[in-house]
Protein backbone atom coordinates (compact mmCIF):
# COMPACT_ATOMS: atom_id res chain seq x y z
CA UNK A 1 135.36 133.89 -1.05
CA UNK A 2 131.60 134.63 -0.38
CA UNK A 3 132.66 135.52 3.11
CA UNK A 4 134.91 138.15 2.03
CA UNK A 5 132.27 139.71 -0.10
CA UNK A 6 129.94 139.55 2.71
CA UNK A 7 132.49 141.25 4.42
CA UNK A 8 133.25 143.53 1.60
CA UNK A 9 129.49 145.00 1.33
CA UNK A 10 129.18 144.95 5.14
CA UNK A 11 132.05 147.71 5.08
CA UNK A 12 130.76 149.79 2.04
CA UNK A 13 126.90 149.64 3.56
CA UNK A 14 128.82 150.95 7.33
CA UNK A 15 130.14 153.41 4.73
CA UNK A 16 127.29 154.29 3.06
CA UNK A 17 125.25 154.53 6.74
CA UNK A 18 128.03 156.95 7.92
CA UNK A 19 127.66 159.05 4.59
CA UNK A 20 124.00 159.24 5.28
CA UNK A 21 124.53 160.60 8.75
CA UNK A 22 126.50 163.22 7.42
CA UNK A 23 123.82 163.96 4.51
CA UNK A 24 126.37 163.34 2.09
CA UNK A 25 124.14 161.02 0.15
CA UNK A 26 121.50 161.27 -2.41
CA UNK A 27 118.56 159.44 -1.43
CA UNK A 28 117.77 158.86 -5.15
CA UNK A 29 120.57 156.94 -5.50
CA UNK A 30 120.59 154.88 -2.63
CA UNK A 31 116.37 154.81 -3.76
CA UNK A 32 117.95 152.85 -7.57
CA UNK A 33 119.98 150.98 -6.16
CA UNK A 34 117.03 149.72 -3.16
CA UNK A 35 115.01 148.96 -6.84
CA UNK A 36 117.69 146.91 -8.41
CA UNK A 37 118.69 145.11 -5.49
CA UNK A 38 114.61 144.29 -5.11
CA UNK A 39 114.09 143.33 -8.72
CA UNK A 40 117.42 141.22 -8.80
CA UNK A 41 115.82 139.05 -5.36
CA UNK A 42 112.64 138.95 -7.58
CA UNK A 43 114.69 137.05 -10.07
CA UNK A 44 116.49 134.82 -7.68
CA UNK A 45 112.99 134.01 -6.14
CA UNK A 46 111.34 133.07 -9.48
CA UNK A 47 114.58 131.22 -10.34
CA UNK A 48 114.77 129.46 -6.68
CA UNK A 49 110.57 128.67 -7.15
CA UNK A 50 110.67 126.83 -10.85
CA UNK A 51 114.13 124.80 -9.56
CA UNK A 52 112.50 124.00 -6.59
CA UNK A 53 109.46 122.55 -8.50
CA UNK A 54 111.62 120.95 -10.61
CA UNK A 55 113.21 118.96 -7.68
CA UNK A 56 109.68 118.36 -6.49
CA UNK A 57 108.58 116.86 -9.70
CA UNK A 58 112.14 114.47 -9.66
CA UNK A 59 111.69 113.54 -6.26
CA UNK A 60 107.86 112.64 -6.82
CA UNK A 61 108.85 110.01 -9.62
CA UNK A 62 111.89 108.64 -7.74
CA UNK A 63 109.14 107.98 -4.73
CA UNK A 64 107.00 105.77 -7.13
CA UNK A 65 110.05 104.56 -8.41
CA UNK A 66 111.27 103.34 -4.76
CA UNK A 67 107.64 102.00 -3.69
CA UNK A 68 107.54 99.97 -7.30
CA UNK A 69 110.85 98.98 -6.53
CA UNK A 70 110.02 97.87 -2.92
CA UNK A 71 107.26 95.53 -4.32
CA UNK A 72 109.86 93.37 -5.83
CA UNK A 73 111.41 92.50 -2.56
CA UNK A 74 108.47 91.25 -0.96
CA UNK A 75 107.69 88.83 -3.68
């Protein structure tokens, strides 16, 4: 499925491009949608940062976890 959307917008941007050419586009528009698209990646940056962190944090204790762990065997 994501590769036919990827698909999908490939087409409509070729579209779009070929419009442009042709100067039957408003660069305004194609200007909000440029802002939405940036503020959306924003989003899905600060989203991507705090679960990364998160997996940071969970992988941190699970290391402590594993060398505690470890000292067991050696006894």
């Amino acid at each position: 499925m994501v590769e036919f959307l990827k698909k999908a917008m490939d087409w409509v941007l070729e579209k779009e491009a070929e419009a442009a050419k042709k100067c039957a586009i408003d660069p305004a528009d194609v200007e909000k949608q440029i802002k939405i698209l940036e503020a959306k990646r924003a989003e899905l940056r600060k989203k991507f940062e705090e679960e990364d962190a998160e997996f940071g944090h969970i992988l941190s204790r699970l290391s402590l976890i594993k060398a505690n762990a470890s000292k067991c065997k050696t006894k």
